[in-house]
Protein backbone atom coordinates (compact mmCIF):
# COMPACT_ATOMS: atom_id res chain seq x y z
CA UNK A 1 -35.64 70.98 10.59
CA UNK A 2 -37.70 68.09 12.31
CA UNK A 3 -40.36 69.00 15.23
CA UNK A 4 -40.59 72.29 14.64
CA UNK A 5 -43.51 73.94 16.17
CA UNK A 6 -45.72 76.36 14.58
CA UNK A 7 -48.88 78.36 15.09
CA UNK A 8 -50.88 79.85 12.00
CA UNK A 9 -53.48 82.03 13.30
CA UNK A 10 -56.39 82.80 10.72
CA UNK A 11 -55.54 79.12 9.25
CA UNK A 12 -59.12 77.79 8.97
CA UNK A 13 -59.09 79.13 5.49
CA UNK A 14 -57.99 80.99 2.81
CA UNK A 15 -53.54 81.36 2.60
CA UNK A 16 -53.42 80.50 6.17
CA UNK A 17 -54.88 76.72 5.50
CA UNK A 18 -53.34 76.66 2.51
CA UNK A 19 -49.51 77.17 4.48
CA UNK A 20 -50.61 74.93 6.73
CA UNK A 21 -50.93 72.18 4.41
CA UNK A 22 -48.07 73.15 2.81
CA UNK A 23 -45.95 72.73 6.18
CA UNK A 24 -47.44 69.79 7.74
CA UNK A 25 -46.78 67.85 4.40
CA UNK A 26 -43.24 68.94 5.31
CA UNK A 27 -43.66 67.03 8.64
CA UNK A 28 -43.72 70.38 10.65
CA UNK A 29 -45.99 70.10 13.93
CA UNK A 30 -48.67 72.98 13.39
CA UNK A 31 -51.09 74.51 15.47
CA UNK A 32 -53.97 75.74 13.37
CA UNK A 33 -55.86 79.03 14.81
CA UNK A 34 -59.18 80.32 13.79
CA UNK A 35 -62.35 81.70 15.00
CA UNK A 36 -64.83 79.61 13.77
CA UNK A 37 -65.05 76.04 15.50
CA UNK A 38 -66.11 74.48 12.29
CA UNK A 39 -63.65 75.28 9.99
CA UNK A 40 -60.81 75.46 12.35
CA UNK A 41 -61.30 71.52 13.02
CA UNK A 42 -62.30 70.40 9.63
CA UNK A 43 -58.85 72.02 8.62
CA UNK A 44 -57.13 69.97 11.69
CA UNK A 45 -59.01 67.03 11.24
CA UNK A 46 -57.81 67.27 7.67
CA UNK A 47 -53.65 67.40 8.62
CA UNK A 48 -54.28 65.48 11.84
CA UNK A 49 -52.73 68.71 13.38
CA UNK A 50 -53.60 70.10 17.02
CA UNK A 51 -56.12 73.46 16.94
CA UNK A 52 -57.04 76.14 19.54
CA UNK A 53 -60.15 78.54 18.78
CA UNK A 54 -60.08 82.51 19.13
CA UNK A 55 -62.11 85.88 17.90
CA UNK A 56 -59.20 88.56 17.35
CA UNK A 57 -62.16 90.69 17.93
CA UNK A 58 -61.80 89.92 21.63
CA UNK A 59 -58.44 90.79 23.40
CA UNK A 60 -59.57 88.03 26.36
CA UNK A 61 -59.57 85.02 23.80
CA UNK A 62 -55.94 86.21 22.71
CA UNK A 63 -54.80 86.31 26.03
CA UNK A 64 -56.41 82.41 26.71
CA UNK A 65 -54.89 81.67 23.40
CA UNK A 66 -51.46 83.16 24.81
CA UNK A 67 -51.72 80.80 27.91
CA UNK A 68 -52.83 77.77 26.09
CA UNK A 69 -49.76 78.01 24.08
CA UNK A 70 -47.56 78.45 26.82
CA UNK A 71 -48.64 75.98 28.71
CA UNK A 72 -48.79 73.39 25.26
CA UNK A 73 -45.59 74.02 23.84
CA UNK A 74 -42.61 74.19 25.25
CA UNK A 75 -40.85 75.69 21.87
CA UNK A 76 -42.93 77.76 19.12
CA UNK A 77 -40.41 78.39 16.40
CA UNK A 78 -42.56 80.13 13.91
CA UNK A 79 -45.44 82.67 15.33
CA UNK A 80 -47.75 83.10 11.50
CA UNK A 81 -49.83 86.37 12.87
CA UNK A 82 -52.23 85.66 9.75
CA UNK A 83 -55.42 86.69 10.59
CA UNK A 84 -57.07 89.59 9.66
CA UNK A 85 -59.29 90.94 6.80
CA UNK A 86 -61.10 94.43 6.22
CA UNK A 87 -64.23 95.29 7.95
CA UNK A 88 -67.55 97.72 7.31
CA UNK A 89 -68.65 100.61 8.05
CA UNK A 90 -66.52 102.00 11.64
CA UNK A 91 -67.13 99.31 14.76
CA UNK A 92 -65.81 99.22 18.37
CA UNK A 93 -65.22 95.55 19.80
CA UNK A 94 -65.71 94.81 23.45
CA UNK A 95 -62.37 96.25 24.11
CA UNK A 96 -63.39 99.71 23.22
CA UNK A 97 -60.96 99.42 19.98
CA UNK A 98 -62.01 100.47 16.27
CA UNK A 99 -62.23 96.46 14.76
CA UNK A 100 -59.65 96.85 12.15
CA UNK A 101 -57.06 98.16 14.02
CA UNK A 102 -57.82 95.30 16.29
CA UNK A 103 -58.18 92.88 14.68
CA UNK A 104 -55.39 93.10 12.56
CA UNK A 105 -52.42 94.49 14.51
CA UNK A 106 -53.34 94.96 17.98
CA UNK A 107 -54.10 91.15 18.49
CA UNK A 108 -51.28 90.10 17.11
CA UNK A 109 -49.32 92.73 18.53
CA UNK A 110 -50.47 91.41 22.39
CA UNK A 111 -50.05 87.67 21.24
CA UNK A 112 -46.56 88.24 20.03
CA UNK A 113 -46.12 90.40 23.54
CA UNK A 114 -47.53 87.82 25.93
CA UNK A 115 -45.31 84.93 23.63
CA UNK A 116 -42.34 86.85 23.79
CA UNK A 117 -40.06 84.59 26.68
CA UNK A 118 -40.85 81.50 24.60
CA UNK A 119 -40.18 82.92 21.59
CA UNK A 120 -36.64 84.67 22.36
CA UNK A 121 -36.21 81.04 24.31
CA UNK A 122 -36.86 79.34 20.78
CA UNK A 123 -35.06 81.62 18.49
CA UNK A 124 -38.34 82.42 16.26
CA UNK A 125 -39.44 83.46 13.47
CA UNK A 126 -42.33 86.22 13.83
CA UNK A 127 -44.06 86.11 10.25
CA UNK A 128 -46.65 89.11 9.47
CA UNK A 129 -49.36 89.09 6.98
CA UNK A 130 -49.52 92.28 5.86
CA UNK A 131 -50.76 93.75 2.19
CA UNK A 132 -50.20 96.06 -0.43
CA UNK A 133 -52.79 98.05 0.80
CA UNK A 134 -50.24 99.63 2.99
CA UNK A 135 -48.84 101.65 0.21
CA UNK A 136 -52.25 101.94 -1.59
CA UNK A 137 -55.01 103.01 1.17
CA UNK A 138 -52.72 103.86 3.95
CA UNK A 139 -52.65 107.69 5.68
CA UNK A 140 -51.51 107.41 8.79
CA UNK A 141 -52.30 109.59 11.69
CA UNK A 142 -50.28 108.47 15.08
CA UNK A 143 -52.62 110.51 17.13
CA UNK A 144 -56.05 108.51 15.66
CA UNK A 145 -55.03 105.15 15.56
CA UNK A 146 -59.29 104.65 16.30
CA UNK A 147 -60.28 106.14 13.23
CA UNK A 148 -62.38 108.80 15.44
CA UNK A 149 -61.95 111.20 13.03
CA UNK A 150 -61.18 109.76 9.76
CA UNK A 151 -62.53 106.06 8.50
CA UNK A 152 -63.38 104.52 5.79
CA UNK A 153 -62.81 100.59 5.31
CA UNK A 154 -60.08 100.54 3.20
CA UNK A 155 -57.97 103.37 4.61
CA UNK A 156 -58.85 101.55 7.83
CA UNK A 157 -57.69 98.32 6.78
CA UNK A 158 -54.41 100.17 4.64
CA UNK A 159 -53.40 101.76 7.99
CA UNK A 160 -53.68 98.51 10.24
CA UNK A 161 -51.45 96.48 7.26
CA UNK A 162 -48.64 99.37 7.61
CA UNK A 163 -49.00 99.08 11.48
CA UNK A 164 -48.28 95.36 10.85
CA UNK A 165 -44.87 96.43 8.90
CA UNK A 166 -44.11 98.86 11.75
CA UNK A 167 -44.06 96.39 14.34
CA UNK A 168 -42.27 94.00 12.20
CA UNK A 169 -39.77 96.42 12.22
CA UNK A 170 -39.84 97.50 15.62
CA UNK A 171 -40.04 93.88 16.93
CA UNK A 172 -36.32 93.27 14.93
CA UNK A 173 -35.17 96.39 16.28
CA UNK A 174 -35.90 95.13 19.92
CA UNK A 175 -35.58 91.31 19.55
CA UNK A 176 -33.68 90.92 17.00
CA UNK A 177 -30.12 90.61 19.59
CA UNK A 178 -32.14 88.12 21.02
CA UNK A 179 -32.70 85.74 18.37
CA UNK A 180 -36.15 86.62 17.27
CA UNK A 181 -36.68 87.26 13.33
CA UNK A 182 -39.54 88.71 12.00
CA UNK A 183 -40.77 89.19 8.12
CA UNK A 184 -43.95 91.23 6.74
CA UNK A 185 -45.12 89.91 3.89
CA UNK A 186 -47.91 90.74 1.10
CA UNK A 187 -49.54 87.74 0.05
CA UNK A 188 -50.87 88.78 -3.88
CA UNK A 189 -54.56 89.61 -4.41
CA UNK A 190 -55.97 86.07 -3.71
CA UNK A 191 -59.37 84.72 -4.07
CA UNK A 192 -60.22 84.09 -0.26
CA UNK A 193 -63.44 85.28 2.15
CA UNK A 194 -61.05 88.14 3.53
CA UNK A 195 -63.21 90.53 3.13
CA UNK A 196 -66.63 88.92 3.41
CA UNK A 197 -67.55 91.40 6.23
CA UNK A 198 -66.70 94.62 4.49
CA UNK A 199 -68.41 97.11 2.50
CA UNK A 200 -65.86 98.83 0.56
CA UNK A 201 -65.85 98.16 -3.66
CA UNK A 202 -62.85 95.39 -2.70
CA UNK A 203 -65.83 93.05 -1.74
CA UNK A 204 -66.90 93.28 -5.05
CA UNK A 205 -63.78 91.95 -6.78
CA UNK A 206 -63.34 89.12 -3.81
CA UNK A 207 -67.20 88.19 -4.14
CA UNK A 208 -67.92 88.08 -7.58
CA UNK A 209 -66.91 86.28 -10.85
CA UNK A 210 -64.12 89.15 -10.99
CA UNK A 211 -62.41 86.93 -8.19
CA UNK A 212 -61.41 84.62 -11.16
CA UNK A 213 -58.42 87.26 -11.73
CA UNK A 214 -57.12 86.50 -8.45
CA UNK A 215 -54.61 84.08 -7.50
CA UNK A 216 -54.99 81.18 -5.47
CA UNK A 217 -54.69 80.45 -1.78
CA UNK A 218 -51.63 78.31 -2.57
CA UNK A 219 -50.06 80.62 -4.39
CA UNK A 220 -50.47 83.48 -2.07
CA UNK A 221 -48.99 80.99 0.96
CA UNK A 222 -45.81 80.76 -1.09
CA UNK A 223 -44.06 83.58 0.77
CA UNK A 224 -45.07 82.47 4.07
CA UNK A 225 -44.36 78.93 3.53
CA UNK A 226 -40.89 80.07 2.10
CA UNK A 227 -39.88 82.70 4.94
CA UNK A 228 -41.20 79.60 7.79
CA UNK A 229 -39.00 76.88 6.47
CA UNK A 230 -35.82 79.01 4.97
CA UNK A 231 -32.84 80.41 7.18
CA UNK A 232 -33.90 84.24 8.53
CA UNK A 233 -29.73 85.78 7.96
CA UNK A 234 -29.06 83.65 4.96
CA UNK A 235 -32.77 83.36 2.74
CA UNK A 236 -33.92 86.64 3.93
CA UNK A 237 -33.46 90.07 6.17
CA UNK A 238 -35.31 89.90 9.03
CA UNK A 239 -37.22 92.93 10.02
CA UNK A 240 -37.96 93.59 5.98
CA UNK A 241 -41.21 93.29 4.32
CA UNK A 242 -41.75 90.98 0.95
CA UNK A 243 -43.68 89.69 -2.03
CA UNK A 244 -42.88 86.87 -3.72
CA UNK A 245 -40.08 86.11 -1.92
CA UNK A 246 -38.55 89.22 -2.43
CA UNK A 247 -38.03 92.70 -0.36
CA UNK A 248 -40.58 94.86 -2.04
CA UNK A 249 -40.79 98.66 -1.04
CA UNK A 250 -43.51 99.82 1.16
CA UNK A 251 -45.33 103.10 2.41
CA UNK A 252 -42.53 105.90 3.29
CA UNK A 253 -43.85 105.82 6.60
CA UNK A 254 -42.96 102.17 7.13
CA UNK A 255 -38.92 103.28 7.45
CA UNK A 256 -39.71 105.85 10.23
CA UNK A 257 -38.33 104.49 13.05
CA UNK A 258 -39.63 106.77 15.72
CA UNK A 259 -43.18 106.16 14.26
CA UNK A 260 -42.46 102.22 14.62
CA UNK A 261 -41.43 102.88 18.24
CA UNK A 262 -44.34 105.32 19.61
CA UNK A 263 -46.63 103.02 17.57
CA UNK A 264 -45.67 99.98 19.53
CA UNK A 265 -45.95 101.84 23.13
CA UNK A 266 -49.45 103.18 21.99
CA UNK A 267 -49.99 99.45 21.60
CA UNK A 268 -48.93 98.29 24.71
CA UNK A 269 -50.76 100.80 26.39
CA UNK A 270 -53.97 99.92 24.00
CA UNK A 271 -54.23 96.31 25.39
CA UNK A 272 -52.74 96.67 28.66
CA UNK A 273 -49.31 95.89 28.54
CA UNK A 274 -48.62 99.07 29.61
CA UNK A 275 -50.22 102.10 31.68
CA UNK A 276 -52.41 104.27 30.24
CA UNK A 277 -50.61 107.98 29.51
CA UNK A 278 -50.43 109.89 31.85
């Protein structure tokens, strides 16, 4: 599959540098995507691949990164939405939006949204990093999607990886005619700086000589270097969520498919795709 175009977002460490090795050794053109200027080009440097900078903490720098993109490549035929992590005590970013939630689904959500021509045009392959922590910290509540009422880090960060398994689904359901695939996928419990910002008691395993149970970045890229450069229809189902290569089962609520559908017009309406309700 030569000149292939993809963009890794949250690539300028941890799995997503690690599946960005992984695919430019494979002779893939990749864009690598991160916040921080210094690691995002020491990891380009590195592949002698192309990067573009932006905070998922600020829905204005996904919208530049939207346009850069467009305007850069004229086929994207993987879209990694990697980047994420879990957060501290409860936090609004400049866009009025509880951080997790941002930061891990609705940025992605409104990059995927303002790709979507070129990616239908390209036939691609949406990949999602999501997490066990779906199933584990998740309880969702439709109607407090800010965490107004009810936060704590990890059930914040459990909620926003089942939101990322929603819209997988949701994105097949309404793209998938179209020729866009999509795959959610947890990555293993991997020693990476995830969650250097958070407070919760998963800090301690990620920060401490207890990481030394955890599995590599390599090892955790496995499943999204195998669902970029396999056949979505033949390899695997699109719209399904995996580990290690494999469907695995997630949260109950992850099969409802009117929660999948209000949760992606919430979305839209969230970072102004849409009009606010009525």
């Amino acid at each position: 599959m030569p000149d292939r175009t993809i963009v890794i977002t949250g690539a300028s460490d941890g799995i997503g540098a690690a599946a960005a090795r992984s695919l430019r050794s494979l002779g893939d053109r990749v864009v690598v995507v991160g916040r921080s200027r210094e690691k995002t080009a020491a990891v380009a440097e590195e592949l002698d691949a192309e990067y573009l900078l932006a905070d998922f903490a600020r829905l204005d720098d996904v919208r530049s990164l939207a346009g850069t993109l467009l305007d850069r490549y004229p086929r994207i035929d993987v879209l990694a939405n990697n980047a994420g992590g879990i957060m501290g005590p409860r936090e609004e970013t400049v866009d009025g939006h509880e951080k997790t939630l941002q930061v891990n689904h609705l940025a992605p959500f409104l990059l995927t949204n303002l790709l979507l021509d070129r990616l239908v045009e390209s036939r691609a392959s949406v990949i999602n990093t999501s997490s066990v922590a779906n199933s584990i910290f998740a309880h969702f509540d439709i109607d407090d999607l800010e965490a107004r009422r009810k936060y704590t880090p990890n059930r914040a960060y459990g909620n926003a990886k089942l939101a990322n398994i929603l819209f997988t689904r949701e994105l097949d359901a309404r793209y998938g005619a179209q020729g866009i695939s999509t795959a959610a996928f947890h990555p293993g419990a991997v020693a990476t700086s995830f969650a250097s910002e958070s407070s919760s008691l998963m800090r301690v395993m990620y920060r401490t000589a207890l990481n030394k149970f955890l599995i590599s970045p390599e090892q955790g890229a496995q499943t999204l270097v195998w669902l970029a450069t396999s056949a979505p229809g033949q390899a695997w189902h699109s719209g399904k969520y995996y580990y290690k290569s494999k469907i695995s089962k997630a949260n109950k609520d992850a099969y409802d498919a009117a929660l999948s559908a209000r949760l992606w017009d919430e979305s839209e309406r969230m970072v102004g795709l849409a009009p606010p309700a009525g």
